[in-house]
Protein backbone atom coordinates (compact mmCIF):
# COMPACT_ATOMS: atom_id res chain seq x y z
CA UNK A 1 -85.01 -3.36 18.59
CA UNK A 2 -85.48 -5.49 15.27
CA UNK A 3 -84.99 -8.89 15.10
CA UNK A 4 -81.21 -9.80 13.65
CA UNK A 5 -82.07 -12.82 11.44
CA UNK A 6 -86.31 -12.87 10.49
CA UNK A 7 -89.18 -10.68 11.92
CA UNK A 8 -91.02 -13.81 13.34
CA UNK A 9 -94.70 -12.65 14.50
CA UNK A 10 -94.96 -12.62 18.86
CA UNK A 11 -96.94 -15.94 18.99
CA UNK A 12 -93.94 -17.97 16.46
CA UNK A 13 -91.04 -16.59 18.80
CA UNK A 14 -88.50 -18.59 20.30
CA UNK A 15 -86.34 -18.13 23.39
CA UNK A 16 -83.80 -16.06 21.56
CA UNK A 17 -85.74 -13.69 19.15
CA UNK A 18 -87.88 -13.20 22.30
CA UNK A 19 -84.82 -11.90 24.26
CA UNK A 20 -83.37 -10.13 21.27
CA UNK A 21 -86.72 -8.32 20.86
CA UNK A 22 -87.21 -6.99 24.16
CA UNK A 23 -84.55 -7.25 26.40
CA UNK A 24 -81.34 -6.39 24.07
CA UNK A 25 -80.13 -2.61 23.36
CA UNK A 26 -80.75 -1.48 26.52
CA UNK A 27 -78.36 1.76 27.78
CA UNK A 28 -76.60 1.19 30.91
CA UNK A 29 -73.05 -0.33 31.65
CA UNK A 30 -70.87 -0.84 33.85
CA UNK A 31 -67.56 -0.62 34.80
CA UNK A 32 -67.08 -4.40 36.73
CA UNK A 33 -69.56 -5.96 33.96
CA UNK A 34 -66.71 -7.38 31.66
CA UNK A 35 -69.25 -9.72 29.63
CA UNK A 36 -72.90 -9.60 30.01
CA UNK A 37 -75.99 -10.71 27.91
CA UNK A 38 -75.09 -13.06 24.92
CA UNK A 39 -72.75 -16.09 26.34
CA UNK A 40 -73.30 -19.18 28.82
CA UNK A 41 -72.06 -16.82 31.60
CA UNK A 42 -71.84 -13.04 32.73
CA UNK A 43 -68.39 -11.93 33.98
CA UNK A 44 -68.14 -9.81 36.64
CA UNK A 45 -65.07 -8.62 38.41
CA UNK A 46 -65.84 -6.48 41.26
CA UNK A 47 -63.89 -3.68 43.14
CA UNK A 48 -65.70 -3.90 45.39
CA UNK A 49 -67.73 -6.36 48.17
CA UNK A 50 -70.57 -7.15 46.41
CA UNK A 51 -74.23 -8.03 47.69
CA UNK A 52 -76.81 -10.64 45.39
CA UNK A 53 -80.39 -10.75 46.45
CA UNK A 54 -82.56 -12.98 44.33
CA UNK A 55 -86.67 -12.57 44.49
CA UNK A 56 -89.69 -14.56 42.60
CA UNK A 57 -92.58 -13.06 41.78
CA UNK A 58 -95.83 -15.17 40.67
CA UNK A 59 -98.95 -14.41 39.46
CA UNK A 60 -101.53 -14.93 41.60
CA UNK A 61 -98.97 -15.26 44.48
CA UNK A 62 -97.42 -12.29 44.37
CA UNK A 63 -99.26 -9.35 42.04
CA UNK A 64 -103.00 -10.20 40.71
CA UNK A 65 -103.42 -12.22 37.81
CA UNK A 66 -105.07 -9.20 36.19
CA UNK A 67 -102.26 -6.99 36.44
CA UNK A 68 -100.45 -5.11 33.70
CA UNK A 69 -97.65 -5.60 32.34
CA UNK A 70 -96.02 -2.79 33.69
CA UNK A 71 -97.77 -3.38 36.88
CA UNK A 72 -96.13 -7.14 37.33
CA UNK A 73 -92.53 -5.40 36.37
CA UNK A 74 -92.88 -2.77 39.42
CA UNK A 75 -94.13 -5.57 41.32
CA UNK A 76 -91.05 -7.50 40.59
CA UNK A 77 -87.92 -5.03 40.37
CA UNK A 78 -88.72 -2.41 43.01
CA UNK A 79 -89.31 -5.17 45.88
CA UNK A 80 -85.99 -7.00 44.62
CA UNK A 81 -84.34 -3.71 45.11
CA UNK A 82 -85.20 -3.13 48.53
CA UNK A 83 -82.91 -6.04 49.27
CA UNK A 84 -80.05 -3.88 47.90
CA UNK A 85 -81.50 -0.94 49.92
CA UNK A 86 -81.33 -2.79 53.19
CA UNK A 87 -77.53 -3.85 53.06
CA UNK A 88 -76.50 -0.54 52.39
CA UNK A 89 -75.71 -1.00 48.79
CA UNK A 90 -74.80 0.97 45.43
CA UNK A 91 -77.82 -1.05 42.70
CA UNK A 92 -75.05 -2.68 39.95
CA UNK A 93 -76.59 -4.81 37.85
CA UNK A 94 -79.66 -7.66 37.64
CA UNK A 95 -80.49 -11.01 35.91
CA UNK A 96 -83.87 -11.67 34.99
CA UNK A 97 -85.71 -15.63 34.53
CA UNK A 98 -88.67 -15.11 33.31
CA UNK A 99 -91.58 -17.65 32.50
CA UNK A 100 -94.28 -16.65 30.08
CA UNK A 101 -97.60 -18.56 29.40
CA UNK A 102 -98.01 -19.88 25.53
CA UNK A 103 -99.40 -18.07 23.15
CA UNK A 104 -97.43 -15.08 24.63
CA UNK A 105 -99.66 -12.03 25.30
CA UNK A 106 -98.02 -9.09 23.20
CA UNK A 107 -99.60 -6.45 24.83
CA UNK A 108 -98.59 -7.89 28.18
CA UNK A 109 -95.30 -8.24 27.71
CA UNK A 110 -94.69 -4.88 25.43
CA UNK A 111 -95.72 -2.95 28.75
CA UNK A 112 -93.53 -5.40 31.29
CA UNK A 113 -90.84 -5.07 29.14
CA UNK A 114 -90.81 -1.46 28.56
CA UNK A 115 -91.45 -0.83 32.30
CA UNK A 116 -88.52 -3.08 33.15
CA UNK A 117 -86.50 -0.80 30.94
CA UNK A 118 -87.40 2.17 32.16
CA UNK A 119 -86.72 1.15 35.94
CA UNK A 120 -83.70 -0.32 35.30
CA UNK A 121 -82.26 2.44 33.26
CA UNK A 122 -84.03 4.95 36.31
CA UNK A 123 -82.62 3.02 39.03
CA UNK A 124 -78.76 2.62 37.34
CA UNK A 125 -78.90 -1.03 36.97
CA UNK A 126 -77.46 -3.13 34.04
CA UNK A 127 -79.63 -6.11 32.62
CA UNK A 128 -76.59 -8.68 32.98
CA UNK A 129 -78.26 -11.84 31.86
CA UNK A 130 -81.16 -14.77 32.30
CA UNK A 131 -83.42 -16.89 30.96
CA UNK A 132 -86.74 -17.13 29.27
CA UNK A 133 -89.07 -19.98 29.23
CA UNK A 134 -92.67 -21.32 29.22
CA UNK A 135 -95.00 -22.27 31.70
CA UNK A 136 -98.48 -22.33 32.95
CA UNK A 137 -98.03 -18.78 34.22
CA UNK A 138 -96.00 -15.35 34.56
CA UNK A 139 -92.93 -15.91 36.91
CA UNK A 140 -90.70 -13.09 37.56
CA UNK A 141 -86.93 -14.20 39.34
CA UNK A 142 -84.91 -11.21 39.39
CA UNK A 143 -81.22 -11.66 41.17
CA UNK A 144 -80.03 -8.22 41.89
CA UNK A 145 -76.21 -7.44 42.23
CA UNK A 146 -74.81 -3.97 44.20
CA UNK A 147 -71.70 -2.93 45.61
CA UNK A 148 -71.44 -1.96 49.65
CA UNK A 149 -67.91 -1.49 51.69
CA UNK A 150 -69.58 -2.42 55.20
CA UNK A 151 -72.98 -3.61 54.42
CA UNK A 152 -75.83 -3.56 56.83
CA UNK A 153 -76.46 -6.39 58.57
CA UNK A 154 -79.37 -7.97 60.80
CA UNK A 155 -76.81 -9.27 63.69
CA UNK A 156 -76.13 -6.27 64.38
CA UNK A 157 -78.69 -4.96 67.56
CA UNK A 158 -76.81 -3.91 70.85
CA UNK A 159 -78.68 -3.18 73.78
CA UNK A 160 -80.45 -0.50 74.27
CA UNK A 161 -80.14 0.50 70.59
CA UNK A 162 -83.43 2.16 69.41
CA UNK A 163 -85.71 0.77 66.71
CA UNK A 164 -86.45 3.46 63.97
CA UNK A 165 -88.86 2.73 60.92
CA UNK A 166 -88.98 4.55 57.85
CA UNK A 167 -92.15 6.37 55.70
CA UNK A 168 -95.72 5.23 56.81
CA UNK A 169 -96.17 1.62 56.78
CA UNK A 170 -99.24 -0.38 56.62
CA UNK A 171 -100.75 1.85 53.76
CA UNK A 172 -100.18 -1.36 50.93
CA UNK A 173 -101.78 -3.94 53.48
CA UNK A 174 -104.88 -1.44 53.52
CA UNK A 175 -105.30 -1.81 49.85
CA UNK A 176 -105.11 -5.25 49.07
CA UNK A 177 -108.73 -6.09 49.03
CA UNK A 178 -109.35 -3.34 46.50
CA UNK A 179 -106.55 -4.39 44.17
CA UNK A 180 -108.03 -7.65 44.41
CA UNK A 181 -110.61 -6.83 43.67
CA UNK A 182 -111.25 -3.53 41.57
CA UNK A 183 -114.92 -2.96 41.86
CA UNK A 184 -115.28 -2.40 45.17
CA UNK A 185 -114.73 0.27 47.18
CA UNK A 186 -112.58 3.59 46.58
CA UNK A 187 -109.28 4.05 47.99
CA UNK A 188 -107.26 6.37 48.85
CA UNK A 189 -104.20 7.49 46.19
CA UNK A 190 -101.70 7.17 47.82
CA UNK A 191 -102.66 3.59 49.30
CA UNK A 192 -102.36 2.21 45.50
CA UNK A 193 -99.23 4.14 45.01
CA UNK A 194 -98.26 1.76 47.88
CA UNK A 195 -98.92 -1.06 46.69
CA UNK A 196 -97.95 -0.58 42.98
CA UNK A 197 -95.16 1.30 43.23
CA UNK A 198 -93.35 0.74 46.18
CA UNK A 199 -90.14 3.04 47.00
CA UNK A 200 -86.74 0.97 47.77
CA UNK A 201 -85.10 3.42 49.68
CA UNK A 202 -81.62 3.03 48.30
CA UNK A 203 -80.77 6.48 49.77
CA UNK A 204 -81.36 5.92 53.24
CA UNK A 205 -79.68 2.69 52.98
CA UNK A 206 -76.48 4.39 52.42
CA UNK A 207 -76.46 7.33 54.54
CA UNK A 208 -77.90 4.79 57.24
CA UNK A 209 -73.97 3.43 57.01
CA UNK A 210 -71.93 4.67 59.88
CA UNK A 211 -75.35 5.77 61.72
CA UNK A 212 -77.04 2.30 62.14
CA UNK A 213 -76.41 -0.83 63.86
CA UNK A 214 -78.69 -3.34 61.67
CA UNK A 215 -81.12 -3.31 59.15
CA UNK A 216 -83.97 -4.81 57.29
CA UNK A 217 -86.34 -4.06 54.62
CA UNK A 218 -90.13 -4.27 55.58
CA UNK A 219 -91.69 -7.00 53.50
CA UNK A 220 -92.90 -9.27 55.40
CA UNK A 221 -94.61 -7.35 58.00
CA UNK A 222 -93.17 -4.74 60.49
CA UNK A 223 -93.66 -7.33 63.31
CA UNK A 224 -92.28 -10.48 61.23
CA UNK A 225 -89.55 -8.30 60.21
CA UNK A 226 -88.48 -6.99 63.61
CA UNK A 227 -88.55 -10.42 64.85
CA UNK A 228 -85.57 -11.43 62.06
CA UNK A 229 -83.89 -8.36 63.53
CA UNK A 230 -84.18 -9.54 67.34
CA UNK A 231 -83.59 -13.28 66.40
CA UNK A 232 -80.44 -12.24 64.25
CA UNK A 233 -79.01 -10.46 67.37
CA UNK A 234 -79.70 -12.50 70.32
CA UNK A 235 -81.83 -9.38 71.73
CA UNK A 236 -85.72 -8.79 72.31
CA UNK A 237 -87.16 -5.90 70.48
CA UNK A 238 -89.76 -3.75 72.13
CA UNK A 239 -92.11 -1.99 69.95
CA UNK A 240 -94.22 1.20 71.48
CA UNK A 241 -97.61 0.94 69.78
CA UNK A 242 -98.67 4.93 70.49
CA UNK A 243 -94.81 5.45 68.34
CA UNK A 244 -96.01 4.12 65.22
CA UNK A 245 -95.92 6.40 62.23
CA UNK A 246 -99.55 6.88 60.96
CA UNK A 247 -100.51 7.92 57.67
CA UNK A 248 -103.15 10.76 57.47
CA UNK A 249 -105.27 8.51 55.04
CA UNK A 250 -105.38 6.58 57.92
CA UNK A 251 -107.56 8.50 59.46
CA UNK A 252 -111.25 7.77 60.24
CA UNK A 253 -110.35 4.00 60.51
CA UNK A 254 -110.60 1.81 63.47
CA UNK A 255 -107.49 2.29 65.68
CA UNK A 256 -107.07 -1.89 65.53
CA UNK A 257 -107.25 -2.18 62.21
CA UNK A 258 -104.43 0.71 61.46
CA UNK A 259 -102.13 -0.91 64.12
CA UNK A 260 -102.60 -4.74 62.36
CA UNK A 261 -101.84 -3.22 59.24
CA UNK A 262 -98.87 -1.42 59.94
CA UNK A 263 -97.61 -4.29 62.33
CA UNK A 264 -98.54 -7.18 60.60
CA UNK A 265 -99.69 -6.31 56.41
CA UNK A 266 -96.29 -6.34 54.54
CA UNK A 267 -95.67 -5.37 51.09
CA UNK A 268 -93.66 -1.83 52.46
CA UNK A 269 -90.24 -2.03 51.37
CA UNK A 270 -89.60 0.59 53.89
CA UNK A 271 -86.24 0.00 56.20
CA UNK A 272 -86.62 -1.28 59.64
CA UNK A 273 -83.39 -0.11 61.42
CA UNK A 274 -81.94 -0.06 64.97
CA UNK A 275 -79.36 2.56 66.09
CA UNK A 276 -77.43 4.26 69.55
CA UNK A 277 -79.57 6.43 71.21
CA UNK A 278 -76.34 8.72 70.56
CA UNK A 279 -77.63 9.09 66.74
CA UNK A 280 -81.09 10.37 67.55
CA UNK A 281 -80.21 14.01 66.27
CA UNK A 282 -78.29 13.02 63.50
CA UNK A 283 -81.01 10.52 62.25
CA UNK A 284 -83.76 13.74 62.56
CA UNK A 285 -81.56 15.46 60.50
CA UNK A 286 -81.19 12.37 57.69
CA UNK A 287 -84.86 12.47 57.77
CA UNK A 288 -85.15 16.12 57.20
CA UNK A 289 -82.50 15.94 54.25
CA UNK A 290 -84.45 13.27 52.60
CA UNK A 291 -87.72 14.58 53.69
CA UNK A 292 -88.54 10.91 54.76
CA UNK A 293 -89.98 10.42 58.14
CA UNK A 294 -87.64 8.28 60.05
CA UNK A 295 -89.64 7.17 63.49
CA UNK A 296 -88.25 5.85 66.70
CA UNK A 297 -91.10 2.86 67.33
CA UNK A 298 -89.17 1.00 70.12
CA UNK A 299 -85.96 -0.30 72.13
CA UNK A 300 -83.97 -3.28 72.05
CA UNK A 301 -83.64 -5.04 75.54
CA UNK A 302 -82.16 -7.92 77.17
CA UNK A 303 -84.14 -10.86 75.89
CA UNK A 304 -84.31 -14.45 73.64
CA UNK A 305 -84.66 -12.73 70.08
CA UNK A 306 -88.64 -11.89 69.71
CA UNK A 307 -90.36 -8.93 68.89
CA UNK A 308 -92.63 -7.58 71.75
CA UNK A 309 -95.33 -5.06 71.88
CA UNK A 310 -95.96 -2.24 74.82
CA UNK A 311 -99.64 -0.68 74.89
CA UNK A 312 -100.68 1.30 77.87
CA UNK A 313 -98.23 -0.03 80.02
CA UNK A 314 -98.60 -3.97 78.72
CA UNK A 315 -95.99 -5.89 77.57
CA UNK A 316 -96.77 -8.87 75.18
CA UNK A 317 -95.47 -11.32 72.75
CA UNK A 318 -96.30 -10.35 69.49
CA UNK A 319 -97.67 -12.99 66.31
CA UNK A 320 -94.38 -12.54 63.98
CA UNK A 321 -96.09 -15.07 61.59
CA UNK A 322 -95.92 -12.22 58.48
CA UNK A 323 -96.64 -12.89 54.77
CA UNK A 324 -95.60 -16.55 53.96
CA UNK A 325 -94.37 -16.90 50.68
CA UNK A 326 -94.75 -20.88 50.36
């Protein structure tokens, strides 16, 4: 979109023409938004309950310092999402902070912000509003804003619920040295697809509604994650290690290894759910509609709020330590 007032050149940009010139003319609205980008504040009257998630995203922390543009933007938005996903939520709108090192890389920032666009405008969500400054380094702070009547919560275990996970965990953990680090070995596809372009699954979150007792995205670590689930409820939750979904890439690789990267890696954004033994059926055929693999991986029992492992019999306290973001 062209500058209102003068055509400055990328590097003599200020805050505004730099938000004017890549993050204005978007398409998208909607119907609560009464004010959005252009004032001190956003309005936003809601119809509904509404869920805000907010996520930061830092080179070097949280995406490689060598990634794209459009690499950091996936990196950013489709883990922010997940949040929404979780809850049970209809995506609404976002606000985006963003920090940009001096002189501002065009070709960097071309490709975040057209990838930004594009997911946004994929995905349904409005860009409502932010900030822009400088800094010693890209940082990414996305709030996201959806809509849920009786959102998903993590308190929500009962006894002898069942412990489902969706798709095939583990497979971004696996790739991580090869992102990393480029030159090194091959990988599979769909391990990088993983990583880069993770999958909030906003679908399941809603259908999950009505079928599920709790949820939680997977981003921490399927272990870490479950642990938040069993703490939140007061329950222990037993995971079955010969139940957990394997991806065929996976094969050919030391049984250990799979396990502590499913259990332990992070970086899925899959949904970590518990439900009644009385939806079994209906979840098989949820997974069938979506042609997502749901997987029963465990059981929640009577307990002080951990996550426990069974294999061959053995039951055992498992590490929940997880990704640590600080």
């Amino acid at each position: 979109m062209p500058l209102p007032v003068r055509h400055a050149t990328l590097p003599d940009m200020n805050e505004f023409e730099l938000i004017a010139h890549y993050f204005r003319g978007w398409q998208g609205t909607h119907p609560d938004l009464i004010l959005g980008q252009g004032d001190d504040c956003l309005i936003w009257h809601p119809s509904r309950a509404t869920v805000m998630s907010i996520d930061t995203a830092v080179a070097g922390r949280h995406f490689p310092e060598q990634a794209t543009g459009a690499q950091a933007a996936q990196r950013a938005f489709l883990p922010a999402l997940s949040d929404i996903a979780a809850m049970g939520a209809e995506p609404a709108f976002f606000t985006l902070a963003l920090t940009l090192p001096r002189p501002l890389n065009e070709r960097w920032l071309d490709a975040f912000a057209g990838r930004l666009r594009e997911l946004s405008e994929s995905y349904g969500l409005v860009l409502a509003g932010g900030d822009t400054t400088s800094g010693p380094g890209p940082v990414i702070s996305l709030q996201m804003h959806g809509l849920v009547d009786t959102p998903l919560r993590r308190d929500g275990v009962q006894p002898n619920d069942d412990l489902w996970v969706s798709g095939l965990p583990g497979r971004a953990a696996a790739v991580l040295p090869a992102v990393l680090n480029p030159a090194g070995a091959s990988v599979p596809p769909d391990w990088l697809d993983a990583y880069w372009s993770p999958q909030p699954r906003l679908e399941l979150g809603l259908r999950l509604i009505g079928l599920a007792s709790a949820a939680i995205d997977v981003s921490d670590g399927l272990a870490a994650d479950s642990g938040h689930l069993a703490r939140a409820s007061g329950l222990d939750l037993l995971i079955d290690i010969d139940s957990l979904p394997q991806a065929p890439s996976f094969e050919g690789y030391p049984k250990d290894q799979v396990t502590s990267w499913i259990l332990s890696g992070g970086d899925d954004y899959e949904l970590a759910f518990t439900a009644s033994p009385r939806q079994r059926q209906s979840l098989k055929a949820l997974a069938a509609a979506l042609a997502l693999p749901l997987t029963r991986i465990g059981q929640a029992v009577a307990g002080d709020g951990q996550a426990l492992i069974r294999h061959n019999g053995e039951v055992k306290a498992l590490d929940q330590a997880g990704f640590q973001h600080f």
